[in-house]
N, C-alpha and C. Protein backbone atom coordinates (compact mmCIF):
# COMPACT_ATOMS: atom_id res chain seq x y z
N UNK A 1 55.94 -44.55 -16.18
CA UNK A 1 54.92 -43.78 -15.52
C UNK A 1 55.00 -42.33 -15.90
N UNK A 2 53.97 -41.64 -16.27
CA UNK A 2 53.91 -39.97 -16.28
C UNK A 2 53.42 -39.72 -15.33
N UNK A 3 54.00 -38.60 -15.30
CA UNK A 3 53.39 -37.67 -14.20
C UNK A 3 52.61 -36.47 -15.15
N UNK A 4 52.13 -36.42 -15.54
CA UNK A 4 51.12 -35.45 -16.36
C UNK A 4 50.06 -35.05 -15.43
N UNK A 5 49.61 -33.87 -15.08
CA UNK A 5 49.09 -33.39 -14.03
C UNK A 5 47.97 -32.46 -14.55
N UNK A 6 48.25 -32.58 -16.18
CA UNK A 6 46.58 -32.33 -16.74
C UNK A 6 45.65 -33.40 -16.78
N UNK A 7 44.25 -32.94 -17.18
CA UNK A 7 43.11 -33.93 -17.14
C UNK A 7 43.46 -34.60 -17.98
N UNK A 8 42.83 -36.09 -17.34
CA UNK A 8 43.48 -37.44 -18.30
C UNK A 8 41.28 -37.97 -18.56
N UNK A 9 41.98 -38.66 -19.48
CA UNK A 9 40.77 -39.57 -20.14
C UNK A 9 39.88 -40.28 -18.63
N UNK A 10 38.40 -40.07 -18.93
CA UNK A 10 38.64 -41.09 -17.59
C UNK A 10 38.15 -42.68 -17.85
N UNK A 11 38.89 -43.26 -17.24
CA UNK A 11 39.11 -45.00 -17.37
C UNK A 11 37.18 -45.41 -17.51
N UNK A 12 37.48 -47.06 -17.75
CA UNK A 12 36.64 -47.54 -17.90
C UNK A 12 35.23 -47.39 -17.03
N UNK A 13 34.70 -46.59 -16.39
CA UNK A 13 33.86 -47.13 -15.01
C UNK A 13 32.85 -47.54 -15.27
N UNK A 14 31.98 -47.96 -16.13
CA UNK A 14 30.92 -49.09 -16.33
C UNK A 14 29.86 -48.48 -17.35
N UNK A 15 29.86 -46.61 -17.83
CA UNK A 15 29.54 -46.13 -18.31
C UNK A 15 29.75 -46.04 -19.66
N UNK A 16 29.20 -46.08 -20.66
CA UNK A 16 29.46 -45.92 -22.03
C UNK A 16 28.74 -44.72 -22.91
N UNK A 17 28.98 -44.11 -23.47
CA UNK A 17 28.15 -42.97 -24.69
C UNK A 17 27.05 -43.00 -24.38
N UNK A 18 26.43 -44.18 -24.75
CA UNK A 18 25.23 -44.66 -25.09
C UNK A 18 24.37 -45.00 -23.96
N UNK A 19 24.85 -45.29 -22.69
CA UNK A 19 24.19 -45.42 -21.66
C UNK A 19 23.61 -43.50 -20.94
N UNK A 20 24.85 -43.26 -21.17
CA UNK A 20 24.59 -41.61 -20.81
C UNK A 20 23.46 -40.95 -21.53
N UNK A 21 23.84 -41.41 -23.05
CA UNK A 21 22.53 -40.93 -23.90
C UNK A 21 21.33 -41.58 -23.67
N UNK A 22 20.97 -42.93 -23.58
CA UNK A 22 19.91 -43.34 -23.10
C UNK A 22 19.21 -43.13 -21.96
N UNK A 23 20.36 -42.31 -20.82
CA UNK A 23 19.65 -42.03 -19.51
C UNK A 23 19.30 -40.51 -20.22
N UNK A 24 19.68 -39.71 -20.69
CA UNK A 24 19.23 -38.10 -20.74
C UNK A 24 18.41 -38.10 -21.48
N UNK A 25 17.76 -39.26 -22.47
CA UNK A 25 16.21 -39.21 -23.48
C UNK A 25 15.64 -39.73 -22.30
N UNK A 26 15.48 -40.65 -21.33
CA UNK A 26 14.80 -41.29 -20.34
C UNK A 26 14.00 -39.70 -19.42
N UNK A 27 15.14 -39.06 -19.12
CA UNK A 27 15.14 -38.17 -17.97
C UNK A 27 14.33 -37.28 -19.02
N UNK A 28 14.76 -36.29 -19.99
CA UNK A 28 14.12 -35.74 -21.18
C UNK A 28 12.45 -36.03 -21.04
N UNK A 29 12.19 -37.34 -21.83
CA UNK A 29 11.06 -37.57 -21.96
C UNK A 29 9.91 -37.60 -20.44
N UNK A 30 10.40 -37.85 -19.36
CA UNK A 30 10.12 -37.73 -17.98
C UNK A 30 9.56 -36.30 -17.84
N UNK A 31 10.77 -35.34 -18.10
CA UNK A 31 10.49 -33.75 -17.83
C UNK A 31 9.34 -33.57 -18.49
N UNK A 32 9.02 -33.97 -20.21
CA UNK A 32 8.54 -33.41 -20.66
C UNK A 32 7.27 -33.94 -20.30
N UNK A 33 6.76 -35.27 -19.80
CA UNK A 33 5.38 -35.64 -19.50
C UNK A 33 4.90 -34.92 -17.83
N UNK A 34 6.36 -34.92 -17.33
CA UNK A 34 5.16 -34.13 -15.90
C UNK A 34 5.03 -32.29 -16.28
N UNK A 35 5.83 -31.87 -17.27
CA UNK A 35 5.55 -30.42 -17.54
C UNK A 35 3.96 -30.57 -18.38
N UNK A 36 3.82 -31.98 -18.77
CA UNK A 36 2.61 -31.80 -19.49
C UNK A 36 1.11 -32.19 -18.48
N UNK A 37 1.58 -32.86 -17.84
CA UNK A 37 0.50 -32.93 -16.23
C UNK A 37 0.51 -31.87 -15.74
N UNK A 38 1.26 -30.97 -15.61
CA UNK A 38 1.62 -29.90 -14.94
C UNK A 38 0.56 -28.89 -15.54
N UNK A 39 0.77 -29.12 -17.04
CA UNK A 39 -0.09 -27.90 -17.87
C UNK A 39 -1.26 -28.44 -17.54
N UNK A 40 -1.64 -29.64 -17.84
CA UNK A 40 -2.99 -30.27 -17.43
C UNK A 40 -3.72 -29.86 -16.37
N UNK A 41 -2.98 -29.83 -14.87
CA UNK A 41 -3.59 -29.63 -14.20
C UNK A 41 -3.73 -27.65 -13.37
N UNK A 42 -3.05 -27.22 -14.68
CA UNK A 42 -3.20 -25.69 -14.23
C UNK A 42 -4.45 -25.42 -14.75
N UNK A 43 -4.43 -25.78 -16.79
CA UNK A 43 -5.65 -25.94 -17.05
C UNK A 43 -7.41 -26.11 -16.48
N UNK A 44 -6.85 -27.32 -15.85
CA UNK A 44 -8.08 -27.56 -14.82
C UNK A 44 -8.80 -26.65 -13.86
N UNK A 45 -7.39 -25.83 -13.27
CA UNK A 45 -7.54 -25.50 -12.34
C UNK A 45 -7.93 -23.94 -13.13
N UNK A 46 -7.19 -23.45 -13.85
CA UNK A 46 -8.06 -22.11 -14.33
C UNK A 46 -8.94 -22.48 -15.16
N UNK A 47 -9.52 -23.31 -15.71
CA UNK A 47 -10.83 -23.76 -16.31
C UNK A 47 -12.10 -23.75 -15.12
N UNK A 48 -12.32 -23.62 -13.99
CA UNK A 48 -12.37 -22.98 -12.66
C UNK A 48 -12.55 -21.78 -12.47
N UNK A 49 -11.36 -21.50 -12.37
CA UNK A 49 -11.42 -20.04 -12.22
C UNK A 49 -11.43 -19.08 -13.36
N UNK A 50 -11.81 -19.47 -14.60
CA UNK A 50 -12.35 -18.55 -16.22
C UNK A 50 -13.37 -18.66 -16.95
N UNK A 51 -13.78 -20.09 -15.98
CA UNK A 51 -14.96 -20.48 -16.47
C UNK A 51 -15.45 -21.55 -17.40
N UNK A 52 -14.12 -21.52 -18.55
CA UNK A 52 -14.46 -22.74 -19.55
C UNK A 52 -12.64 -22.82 -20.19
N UNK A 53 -12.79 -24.41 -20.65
CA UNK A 53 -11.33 -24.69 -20.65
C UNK A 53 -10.93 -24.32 -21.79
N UNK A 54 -11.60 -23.72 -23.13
CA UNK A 54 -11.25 -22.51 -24.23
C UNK A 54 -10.54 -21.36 -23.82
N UNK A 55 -11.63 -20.66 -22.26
CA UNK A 55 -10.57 -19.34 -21.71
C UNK A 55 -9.44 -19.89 -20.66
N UNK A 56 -9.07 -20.82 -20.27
CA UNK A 56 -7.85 -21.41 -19.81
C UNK A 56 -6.92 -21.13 -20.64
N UNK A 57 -6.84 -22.00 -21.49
CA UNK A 57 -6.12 -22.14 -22.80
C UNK A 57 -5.82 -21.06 -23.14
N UNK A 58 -6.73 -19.69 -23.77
CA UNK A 58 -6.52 -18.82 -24.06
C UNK A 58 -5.24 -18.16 -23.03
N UNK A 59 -5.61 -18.22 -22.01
CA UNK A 59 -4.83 -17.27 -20.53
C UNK A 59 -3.53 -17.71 -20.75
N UNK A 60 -3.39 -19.28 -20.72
CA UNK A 60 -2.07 -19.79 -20.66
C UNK A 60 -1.03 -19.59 -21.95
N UNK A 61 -2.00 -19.98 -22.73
CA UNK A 61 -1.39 -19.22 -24.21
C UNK A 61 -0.72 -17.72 -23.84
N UNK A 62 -1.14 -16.82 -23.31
CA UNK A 62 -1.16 -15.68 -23.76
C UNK A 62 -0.10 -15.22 -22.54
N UNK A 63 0.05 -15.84 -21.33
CA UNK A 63 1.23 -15.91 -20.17
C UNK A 63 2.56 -16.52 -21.35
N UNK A 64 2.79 -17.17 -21.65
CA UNK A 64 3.36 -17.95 -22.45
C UNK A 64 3.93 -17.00 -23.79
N UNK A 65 3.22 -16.51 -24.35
CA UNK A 65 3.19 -15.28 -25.53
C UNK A 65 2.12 -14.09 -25.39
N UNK A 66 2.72 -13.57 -24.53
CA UNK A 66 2.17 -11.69 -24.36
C UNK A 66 2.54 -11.46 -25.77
N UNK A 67 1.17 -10.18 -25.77
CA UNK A 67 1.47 -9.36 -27.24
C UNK A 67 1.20 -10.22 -28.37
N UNK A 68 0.12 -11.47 -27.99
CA UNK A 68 -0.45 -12.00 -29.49
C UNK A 68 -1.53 -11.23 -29.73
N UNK A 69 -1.43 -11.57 -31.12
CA UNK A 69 -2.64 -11.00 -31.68
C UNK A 69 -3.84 -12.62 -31.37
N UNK A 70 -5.04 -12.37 -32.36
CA UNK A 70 -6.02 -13.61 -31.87
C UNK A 70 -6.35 -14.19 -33.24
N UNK A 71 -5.41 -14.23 -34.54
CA UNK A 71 -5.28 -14.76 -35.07
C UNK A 71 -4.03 -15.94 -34.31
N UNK A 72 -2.78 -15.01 -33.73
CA UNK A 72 -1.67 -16.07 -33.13
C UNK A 72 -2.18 -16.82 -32.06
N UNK A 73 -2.89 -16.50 -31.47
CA UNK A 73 -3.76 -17.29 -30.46
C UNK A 73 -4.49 -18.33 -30.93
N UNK A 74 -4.93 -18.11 -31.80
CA UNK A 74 -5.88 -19.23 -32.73
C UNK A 74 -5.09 -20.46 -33.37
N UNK A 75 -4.18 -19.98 -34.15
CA UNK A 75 -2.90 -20.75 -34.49
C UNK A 75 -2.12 -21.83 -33.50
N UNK A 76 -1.74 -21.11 -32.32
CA UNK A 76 -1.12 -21.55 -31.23
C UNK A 76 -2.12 -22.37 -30.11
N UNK A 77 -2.81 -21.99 -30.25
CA UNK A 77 -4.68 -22.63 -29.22
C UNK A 77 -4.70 -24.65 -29.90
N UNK A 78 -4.79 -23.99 -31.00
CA UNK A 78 -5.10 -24.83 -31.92
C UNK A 78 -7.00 -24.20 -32.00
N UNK A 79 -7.85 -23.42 -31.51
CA UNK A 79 -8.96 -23.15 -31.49
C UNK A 79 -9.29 -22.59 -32.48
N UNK A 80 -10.54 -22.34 -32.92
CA UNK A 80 -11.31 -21.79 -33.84
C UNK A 80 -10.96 -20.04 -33.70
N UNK A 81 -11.08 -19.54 -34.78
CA UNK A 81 -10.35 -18.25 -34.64
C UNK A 81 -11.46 -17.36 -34.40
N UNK A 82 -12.91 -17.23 -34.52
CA UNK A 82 -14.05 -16.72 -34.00
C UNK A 82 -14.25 -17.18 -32.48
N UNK A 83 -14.01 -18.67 -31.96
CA UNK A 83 -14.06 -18.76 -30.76
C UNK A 83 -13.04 -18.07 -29.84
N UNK A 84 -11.81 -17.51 -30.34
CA UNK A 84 -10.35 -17.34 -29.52
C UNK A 84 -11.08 -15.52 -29.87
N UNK A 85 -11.70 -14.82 -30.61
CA UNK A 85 -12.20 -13.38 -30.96
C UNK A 85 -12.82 -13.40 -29.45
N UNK A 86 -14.27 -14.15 -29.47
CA UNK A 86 -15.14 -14.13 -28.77
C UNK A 86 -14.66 -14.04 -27.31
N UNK A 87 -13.51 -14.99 -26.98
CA UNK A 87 -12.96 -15.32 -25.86
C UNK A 87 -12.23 -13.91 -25.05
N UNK A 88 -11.50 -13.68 -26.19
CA UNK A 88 -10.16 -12.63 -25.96
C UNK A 88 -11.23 -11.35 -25.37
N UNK A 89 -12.67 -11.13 -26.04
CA UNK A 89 -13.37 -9.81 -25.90
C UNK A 89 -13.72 -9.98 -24.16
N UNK A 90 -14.42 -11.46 -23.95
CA UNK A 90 -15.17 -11.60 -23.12
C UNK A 90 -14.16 -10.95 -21.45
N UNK A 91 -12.41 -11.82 -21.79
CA UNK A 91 -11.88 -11.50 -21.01
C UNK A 91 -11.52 -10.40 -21.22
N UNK A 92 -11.04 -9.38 -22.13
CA UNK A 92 -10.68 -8.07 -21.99
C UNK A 92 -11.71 -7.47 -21.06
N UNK A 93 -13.27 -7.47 -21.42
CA UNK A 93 -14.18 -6.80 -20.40
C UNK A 93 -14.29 -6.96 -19.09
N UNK A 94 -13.53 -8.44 -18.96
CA UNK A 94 -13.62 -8.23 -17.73
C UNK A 94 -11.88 -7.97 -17.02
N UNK A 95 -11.11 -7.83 -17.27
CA UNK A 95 -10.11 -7.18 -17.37
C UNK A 95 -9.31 -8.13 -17.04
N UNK A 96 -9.06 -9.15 -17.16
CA UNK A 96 -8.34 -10.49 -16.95
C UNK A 96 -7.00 -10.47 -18.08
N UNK A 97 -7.22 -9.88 -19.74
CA UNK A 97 -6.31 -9.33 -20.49
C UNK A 97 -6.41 -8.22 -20.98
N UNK A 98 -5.21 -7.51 -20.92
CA UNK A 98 -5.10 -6.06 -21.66
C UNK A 98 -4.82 -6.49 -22.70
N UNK A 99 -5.52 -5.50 -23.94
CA UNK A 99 -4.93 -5.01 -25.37
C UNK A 99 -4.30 -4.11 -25.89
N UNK A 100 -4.15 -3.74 -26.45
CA UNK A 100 -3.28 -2.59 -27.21
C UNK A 100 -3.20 -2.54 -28.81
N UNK A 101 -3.17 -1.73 -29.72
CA UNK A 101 -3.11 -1.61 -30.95
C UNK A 101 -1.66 -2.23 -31.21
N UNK A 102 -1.63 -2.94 -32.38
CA UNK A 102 0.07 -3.66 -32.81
C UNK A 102 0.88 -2.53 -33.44
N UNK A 103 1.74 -1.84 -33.24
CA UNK A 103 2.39 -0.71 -34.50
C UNK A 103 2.64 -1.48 -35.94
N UNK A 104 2.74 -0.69 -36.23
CA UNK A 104 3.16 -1.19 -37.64
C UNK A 104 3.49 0.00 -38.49
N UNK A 105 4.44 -0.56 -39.72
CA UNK A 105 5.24 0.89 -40.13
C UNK A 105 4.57 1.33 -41.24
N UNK A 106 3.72 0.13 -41.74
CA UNK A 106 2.72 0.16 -43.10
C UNK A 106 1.42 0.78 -42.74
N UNK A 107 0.69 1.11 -44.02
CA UNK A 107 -0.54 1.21 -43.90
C UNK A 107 -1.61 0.20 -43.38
N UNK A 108 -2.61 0.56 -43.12
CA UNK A 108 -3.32 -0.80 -43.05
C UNK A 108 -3.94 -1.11 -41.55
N UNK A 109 -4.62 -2.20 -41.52
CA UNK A 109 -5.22 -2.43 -40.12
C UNK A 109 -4.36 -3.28 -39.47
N UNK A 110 -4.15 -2.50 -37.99
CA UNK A 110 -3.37 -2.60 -36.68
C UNK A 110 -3.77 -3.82 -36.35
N UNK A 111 -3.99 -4.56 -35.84
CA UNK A 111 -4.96 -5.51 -34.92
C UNK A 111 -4.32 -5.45 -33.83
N UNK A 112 -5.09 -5.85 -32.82
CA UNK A 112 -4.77 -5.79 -31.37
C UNK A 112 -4.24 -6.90 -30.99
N UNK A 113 -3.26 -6.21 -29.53
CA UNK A 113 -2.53 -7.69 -29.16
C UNK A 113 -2.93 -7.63 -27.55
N UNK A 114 -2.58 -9.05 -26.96
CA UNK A 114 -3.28 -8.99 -26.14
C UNK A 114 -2.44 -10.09 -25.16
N UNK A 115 -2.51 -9.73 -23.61
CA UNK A 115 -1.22 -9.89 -22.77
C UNK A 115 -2.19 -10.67 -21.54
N UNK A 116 -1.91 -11.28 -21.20
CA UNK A 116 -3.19 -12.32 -19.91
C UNK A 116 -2.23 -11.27 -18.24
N UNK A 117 -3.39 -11.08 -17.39
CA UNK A 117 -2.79 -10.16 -16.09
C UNK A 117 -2.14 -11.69 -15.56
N UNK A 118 -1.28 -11.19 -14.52
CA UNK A 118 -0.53 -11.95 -13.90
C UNK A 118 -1.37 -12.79 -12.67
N UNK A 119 -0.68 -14.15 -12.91
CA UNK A 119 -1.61 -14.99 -12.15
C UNK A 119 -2.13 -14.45 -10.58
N UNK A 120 -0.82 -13.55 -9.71
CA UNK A 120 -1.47 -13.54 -8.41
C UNK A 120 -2.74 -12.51 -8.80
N UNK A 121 -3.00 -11.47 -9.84
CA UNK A 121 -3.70 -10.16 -9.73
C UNK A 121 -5.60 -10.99 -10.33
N UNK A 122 -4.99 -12.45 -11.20
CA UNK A 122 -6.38 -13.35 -11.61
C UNK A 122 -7.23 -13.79 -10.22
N UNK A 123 -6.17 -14.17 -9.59
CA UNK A 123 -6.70 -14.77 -7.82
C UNK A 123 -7.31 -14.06 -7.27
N UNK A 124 -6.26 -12.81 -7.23
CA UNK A 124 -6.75 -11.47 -6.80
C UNK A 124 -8.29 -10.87 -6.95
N UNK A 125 -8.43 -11.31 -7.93
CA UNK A 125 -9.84 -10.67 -8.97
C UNK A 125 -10.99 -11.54 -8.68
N UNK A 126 -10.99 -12.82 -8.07
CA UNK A 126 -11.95 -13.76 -8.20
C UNK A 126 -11.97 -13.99 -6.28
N UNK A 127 -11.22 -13.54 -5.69
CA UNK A 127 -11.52 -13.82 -4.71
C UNK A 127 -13.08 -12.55 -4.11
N UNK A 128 -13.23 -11.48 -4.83
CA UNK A 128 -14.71 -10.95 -4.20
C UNK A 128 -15.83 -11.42 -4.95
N UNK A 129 -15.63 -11.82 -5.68
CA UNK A 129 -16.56 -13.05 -6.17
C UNK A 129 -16.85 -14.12 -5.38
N UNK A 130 -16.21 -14.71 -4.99
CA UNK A 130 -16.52 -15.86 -3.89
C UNK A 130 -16.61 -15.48 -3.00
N UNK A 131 -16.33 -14.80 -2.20
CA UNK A 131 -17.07 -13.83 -1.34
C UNK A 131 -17.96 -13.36 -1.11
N UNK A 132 -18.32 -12.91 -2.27
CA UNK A 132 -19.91 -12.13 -2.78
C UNK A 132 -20.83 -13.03 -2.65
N UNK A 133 -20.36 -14.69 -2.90
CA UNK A 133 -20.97 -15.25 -3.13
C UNK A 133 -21.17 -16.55 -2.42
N UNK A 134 -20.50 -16.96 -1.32
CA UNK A 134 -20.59 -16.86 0.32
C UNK A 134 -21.02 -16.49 1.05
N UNK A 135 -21.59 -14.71 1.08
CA UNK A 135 -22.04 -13.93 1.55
C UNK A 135 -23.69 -14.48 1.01
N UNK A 136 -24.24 -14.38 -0.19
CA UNK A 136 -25.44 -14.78 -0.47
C UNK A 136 -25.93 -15.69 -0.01
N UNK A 137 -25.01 -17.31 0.05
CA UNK A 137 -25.28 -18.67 0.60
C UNK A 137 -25.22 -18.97 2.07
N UNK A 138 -24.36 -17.35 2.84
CA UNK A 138 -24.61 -17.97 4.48
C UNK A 138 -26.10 -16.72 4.42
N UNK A 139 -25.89 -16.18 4.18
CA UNK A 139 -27.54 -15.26 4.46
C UNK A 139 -28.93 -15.37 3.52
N UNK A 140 -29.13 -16.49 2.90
CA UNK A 140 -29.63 -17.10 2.08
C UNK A 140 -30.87 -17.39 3.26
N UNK A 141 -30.90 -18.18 4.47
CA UNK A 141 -31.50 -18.38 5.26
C UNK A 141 -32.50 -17.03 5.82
N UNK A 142 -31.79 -15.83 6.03
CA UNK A 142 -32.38 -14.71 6.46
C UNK A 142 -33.78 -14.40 5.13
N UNK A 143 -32.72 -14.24 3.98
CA UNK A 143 -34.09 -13.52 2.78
C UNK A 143 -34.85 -14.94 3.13
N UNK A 144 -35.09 -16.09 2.94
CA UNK A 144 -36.38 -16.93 2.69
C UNK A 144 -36.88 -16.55 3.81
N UNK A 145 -36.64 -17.04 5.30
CA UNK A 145 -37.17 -16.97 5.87
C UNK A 145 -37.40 -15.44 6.71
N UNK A 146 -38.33 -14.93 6.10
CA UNK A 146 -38.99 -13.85 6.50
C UNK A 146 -39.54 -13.52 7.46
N UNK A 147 -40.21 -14.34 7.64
CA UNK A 147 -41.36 -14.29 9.13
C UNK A 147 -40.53 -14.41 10.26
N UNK A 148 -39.55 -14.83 10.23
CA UNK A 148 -38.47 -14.92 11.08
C UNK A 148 -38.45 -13.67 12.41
N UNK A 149 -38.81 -14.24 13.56
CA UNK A 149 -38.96 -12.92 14.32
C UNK A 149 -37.55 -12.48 15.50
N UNK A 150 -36.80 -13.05 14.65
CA UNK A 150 -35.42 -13.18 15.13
C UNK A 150 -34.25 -11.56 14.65
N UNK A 151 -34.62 -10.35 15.27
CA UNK A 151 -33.93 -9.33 15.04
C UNK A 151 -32.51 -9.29 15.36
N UNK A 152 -32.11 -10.21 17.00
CA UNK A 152 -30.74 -10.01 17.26
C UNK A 152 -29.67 -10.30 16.67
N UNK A 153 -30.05 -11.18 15.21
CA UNK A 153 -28.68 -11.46 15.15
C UNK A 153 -28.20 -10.28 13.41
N UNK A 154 -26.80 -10.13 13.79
CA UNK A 154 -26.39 -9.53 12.83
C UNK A 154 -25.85 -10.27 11.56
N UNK A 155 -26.05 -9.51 10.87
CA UNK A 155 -25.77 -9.64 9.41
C UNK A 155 -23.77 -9.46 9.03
N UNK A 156 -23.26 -10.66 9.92
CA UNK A 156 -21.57 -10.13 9.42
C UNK A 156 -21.42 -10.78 8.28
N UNK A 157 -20.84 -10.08 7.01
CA UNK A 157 -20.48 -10.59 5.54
C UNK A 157 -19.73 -11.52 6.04
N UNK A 158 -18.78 -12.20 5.12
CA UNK A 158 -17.97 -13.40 5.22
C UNK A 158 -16.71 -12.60 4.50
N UNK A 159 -15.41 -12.62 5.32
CA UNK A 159 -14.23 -11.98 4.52
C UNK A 159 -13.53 -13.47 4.58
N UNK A 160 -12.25 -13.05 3.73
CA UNK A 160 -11.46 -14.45 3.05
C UNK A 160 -10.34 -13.54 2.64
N UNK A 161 -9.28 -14.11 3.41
CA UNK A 161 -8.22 -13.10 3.21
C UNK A 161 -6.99 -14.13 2.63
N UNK A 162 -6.26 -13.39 1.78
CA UNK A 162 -5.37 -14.14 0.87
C UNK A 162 -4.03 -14.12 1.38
N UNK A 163 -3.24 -14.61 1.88
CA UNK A 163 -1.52 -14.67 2.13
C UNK A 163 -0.83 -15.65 1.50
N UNK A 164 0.47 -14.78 1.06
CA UNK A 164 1.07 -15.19 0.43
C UNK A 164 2.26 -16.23 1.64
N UNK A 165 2.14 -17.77 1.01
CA UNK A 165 3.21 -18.45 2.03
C UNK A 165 4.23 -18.47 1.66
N UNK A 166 4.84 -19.19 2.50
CA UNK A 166 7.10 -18.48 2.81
C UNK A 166 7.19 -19.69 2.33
N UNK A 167 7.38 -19.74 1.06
CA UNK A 167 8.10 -21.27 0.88
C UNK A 167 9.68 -20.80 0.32
């Protein structure tokens, strides 16, 4: 008998190499299909809120890799590189991504790179929009009906207030 009181081999317990390896490609391939539902259904969900699932893509791309240019966007999109131009402008105007000139130590043309705002400040941005536009659909009734000889009631907008939960 030893008494050896360093770590010893450990005995048989029903496990082999190959079972270990076959469970961590199992688990592996698992991660990687719900990270891909996952993308799926963010997609969806900012295809929604950007309007079309080209500027999704674009957004998520660009959370993912701040500071592309829209050739790397195009590349990485897999999209048409006039459609990812068109895209990148539409959202810069409306301020959803900032740009900036690329440095460079050479001569030559800079191109711009371009960084998607952070998801709470996108929410942020679209919630007076739906608002705005809430506001039109509950008082929608007042503009048609005109003749309406109904003065008492007031005109309260519709607010929608955002909190952040304690999870």
């Amino acid at each position: 008998m030893s008494t050896d009181d360093g770590p010893s081999e450990p005995e048989d317990e029903g496990l082999d190499v190959a079972d270990g390896e076959a469970v961590r490609d199992r688990l592996e391939a698992e991660t990687d299909r719900a990270v891909e539902r996952f993308d799926d259904g963010v997609v969806d969900l900012l295809s929604w809120v950007l309007d079309t699932e080209t500027r999704a893509r674009i957004y998520v791309y660009l959370r993912q890799h701040p500071d592309s240019t829209s050739d790397e966007v195009a590349d990485g999109t897999g999209l048409y590189p006039s459609t990812v131009r068109e895209a990148l402008a539409e959202l810069h105007e409306e301020e959803k991504v900032s740009r900036s000139k690329r440095e460079s130590g050479g001569a030559g043309n800079n191109p711009y790179e371009y960084t998607a705002i952070a998801p709470s400040d996108l929410v942020s941005s679209i919630v007076g929009d739906v608002q705005s536009e809430l506001n039109t659909v509950f008082n929608l009734d007042d503009h048609l009906d005109e003749a309406s000889e109904s003065t008492d009631e007031t005109d309260e907008p519709v607010t929608i207030t955002v909190e952040e939960s304690e999870q």
